[in-house]
N, C-alpha and C. Protein backbone atom coordinates (compact mmCIF):
# COMPACT_ATOMS: atom_id res chain seq x y z
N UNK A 1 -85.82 -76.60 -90.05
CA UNK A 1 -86.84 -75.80 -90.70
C UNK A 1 -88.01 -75.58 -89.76
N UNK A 2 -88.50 -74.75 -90.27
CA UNK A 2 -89.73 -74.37 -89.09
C UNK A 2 -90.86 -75.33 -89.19
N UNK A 3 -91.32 -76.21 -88.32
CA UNK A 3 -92.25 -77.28 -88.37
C UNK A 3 -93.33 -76.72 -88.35
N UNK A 4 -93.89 -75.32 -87.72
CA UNK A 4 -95.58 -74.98 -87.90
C UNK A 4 -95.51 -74.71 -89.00
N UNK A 5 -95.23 -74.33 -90.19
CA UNK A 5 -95.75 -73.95 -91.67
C UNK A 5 -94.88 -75.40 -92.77
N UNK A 6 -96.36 -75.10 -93.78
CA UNK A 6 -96.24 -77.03 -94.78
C UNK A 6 -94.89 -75.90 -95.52
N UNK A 7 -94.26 -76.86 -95.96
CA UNK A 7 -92.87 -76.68 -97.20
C UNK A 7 -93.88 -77.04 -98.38
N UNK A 8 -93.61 -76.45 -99.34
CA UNK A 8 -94.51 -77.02 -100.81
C UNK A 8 -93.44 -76.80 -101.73
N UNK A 9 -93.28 -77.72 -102.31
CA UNK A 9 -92.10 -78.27 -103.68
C UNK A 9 -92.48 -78.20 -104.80
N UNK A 10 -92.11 -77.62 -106.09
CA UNK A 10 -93.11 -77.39 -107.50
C UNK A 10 -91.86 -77.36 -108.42
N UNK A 11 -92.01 -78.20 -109.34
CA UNK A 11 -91.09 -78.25 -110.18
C UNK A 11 -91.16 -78.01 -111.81
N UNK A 12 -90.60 -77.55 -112.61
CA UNK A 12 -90.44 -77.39 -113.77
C UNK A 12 -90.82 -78.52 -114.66
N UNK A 13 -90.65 -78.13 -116.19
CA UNK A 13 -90.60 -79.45 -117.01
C UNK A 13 -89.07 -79.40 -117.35
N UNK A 14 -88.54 -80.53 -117.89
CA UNK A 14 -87.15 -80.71 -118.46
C UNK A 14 -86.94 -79.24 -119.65
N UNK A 15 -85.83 -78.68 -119.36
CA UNK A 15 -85.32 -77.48 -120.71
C UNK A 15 -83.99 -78.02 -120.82
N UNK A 16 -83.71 -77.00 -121.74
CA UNK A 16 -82.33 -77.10 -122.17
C UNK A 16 -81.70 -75.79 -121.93
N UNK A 17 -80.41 -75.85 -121.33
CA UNK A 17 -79.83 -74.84 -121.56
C UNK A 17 -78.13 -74.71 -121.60
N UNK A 18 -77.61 -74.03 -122.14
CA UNK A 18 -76.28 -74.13 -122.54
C UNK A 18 -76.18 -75.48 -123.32
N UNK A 19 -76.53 -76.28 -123.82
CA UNK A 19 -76.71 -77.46 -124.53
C UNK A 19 -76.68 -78.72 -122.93
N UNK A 20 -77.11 -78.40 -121.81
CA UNK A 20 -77.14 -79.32 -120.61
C UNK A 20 -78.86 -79.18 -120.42
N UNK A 21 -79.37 -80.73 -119.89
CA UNK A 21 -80.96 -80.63 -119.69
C UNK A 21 -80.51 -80.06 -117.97
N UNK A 22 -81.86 -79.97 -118.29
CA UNK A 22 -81.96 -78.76 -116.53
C UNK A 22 -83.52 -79.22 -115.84
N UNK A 23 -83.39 -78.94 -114.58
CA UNK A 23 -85.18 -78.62 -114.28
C UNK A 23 -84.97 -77.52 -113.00
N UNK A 24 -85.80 -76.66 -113.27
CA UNK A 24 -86.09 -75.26 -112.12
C UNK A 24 -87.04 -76.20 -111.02
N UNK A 25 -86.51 -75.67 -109.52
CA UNK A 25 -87.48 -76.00 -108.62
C UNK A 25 -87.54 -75.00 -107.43
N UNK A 26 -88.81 -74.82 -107.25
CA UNK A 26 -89.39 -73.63 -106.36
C UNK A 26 -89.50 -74.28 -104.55
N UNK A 27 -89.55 -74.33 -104.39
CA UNK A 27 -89.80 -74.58 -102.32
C UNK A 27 -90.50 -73.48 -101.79
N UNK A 28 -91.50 -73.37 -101.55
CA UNK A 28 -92.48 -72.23 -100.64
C UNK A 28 -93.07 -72.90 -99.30
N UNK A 29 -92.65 -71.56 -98.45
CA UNK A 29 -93.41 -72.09 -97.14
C UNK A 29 -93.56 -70.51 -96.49
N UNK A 30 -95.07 -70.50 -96.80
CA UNK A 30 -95.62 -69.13 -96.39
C UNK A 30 -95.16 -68.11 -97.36
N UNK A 31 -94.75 -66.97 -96.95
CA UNK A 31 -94.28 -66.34 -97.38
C UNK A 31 -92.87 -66.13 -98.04
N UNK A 32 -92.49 -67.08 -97.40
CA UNK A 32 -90.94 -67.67 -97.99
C UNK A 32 -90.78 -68.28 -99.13
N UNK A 33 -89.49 -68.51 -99.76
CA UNK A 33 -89.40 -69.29 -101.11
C UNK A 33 -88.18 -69.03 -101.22
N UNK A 34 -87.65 -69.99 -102.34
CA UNK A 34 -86.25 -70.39 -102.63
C UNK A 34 -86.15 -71.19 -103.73
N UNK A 35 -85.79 -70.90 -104.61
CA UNK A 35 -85.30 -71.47 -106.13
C UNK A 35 -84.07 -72.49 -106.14
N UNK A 36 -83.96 -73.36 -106.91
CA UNK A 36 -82.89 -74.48 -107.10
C UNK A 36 -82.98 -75.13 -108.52
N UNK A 37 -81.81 -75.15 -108.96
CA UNK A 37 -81.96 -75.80 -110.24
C UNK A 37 -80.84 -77.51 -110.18
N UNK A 38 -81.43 -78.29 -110.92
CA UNK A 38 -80.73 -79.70 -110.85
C UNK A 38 -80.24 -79.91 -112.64
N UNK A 39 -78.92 -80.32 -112.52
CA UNK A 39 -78.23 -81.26 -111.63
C UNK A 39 -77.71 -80.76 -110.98
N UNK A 40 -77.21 -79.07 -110.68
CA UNK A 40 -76.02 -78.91 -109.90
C UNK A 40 -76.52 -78.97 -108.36
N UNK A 41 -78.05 -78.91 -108.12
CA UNK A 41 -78.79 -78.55 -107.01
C UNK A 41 -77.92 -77.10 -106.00
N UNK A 42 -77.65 -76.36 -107.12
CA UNK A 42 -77.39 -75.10 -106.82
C UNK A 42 -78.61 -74.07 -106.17
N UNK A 43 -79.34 -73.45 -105.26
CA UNK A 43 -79.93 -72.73 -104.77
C UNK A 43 -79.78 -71.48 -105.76
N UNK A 44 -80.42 -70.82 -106.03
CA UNK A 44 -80.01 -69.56 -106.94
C UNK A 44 -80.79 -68.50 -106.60
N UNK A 45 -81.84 -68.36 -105.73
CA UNK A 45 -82.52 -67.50 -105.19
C UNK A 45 -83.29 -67.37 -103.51
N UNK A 46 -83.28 -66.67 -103.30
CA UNK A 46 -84.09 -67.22 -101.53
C UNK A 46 -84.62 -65.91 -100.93
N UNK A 47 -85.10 -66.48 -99.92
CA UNK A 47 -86.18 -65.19 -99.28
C UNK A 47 -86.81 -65.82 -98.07
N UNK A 48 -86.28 -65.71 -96.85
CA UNK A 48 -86.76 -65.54 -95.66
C UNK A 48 -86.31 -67.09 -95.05
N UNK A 49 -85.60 -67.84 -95.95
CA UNK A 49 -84.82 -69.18 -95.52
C UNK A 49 -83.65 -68.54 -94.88
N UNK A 50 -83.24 -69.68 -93.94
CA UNK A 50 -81.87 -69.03 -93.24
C UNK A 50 -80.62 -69.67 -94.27
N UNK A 51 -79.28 -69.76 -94.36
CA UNK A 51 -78.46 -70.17 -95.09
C UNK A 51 -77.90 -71.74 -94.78
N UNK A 52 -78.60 -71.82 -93.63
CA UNK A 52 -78.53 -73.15 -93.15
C UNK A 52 -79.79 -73.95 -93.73
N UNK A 53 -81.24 -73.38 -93.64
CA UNK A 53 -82.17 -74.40 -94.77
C UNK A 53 -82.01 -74.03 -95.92
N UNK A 54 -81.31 -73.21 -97.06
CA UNK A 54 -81.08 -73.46 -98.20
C UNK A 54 -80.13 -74.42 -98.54
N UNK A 55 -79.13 -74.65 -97.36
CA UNK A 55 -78.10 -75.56 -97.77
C UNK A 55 -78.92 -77.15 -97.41
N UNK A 56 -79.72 -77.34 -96.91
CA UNK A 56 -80.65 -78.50 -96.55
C UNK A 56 -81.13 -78.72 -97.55
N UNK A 57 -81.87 -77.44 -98.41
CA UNK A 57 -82.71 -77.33 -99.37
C UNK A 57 -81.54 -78.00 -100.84
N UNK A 58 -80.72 -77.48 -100.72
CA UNK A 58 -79.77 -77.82 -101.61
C UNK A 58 -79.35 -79.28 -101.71
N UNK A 59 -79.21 -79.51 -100.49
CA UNK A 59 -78.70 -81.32 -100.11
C UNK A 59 -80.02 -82.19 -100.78
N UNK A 60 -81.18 -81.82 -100.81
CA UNK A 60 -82.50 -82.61 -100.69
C UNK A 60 -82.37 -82.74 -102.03
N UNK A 61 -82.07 -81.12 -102.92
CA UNK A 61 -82.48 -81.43 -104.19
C UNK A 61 -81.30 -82.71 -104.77
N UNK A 62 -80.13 -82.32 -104.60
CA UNK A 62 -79.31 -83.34 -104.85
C UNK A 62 -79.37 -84.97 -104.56
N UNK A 63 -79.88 -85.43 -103.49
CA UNK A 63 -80.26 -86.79 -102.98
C UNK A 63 -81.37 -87.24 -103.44
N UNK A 64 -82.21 -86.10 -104.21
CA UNK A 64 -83.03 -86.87 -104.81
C UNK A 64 -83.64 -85.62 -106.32
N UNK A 65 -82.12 -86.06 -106.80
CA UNK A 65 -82.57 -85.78 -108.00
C UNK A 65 -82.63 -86.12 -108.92
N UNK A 66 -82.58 -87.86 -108.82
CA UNK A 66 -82.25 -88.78 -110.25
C UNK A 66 -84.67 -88.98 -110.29
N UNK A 67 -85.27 -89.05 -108.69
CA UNK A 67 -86.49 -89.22 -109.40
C UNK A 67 -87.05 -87.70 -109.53
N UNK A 68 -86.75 -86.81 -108.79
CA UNK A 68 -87.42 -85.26 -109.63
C UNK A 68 -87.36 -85.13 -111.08
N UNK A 69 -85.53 -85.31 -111.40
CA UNK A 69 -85.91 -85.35 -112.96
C UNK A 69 -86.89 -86.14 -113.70
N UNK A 70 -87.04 -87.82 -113.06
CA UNK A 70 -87.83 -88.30 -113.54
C UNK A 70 -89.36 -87.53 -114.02
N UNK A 71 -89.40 -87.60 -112.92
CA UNK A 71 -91.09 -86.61 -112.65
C UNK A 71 -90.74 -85.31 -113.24
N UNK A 72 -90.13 -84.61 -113.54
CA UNK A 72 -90.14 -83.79 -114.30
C UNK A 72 -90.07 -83.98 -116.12
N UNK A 73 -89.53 -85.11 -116.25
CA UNK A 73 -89.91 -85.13 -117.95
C UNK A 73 -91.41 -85.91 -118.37
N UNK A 74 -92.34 -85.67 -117.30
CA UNK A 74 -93.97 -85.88 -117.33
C UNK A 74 -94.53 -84.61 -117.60
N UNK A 75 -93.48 -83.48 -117.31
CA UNK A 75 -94.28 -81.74 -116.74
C UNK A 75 -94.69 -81.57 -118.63
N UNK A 76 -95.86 -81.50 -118.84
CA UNK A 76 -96.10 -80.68 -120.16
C UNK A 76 -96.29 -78.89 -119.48
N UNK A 77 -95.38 -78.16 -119.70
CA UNK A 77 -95.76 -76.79 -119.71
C UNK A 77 -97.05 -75.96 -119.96
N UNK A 78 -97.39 -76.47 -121.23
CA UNK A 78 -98.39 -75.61 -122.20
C UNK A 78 -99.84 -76.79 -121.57
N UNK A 79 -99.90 -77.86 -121.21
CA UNK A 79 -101.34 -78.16 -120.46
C UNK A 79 -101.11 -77.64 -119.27
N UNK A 80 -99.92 -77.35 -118.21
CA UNK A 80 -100.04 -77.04 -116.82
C UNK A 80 -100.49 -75.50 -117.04
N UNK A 81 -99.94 -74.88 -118.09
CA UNK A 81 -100.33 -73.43 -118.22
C UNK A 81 -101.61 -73.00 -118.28
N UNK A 82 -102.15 -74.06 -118.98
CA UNK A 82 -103.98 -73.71 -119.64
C UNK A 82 -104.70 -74.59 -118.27
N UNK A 83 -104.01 -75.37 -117.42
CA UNK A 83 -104.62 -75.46 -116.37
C UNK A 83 -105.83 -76.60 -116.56
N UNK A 84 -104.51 -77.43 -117.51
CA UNK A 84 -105.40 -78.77 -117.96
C UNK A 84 -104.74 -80.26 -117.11
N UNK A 85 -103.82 -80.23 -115.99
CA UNK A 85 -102.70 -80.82 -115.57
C UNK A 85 -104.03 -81.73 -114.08
């Protein structure tokens, strides 16, 4: 990955979907960004990553996604929204 620009990681709160819990996670660096959702730590969107750091990006979310989820069933939506977090 490109070492002059910070990576910044932002994650969802726990949802549900198809009856499976989920959490959305964003990765930005600069102008770049790339979406991933856990558990499958599937990549599902990207922009200006090469296919080699989404698959990094992909590995990371997976190796550590037993504490993201953690930290993600802390995310209240509706205080991060009103910008009470």
């Amino acid at each position: 990955m490109k070492q002059s620009e910070e990576l910044r990681m932002t994650y969802s709160g726990i949802f549900t979907q198809k009856g499976q819990q989920m959490v959305r996670v964003s990765f930005e660096r600069g102008k770049d960004f790339a979406e991933g959702i856990l558990p499958s730590g599937k990549m599902e969107k990207s922009s200006g990553f090469t296919s080699e750091e989404t698959q990094q990006l992909s590995k990371y979310l997976l190796q550590n996604a037993d504490d993201i989820i953690k930290r993600a069933k802390h995310v209240n939506p509706l205080r991060s929204w009103m910008g009470k977090d």
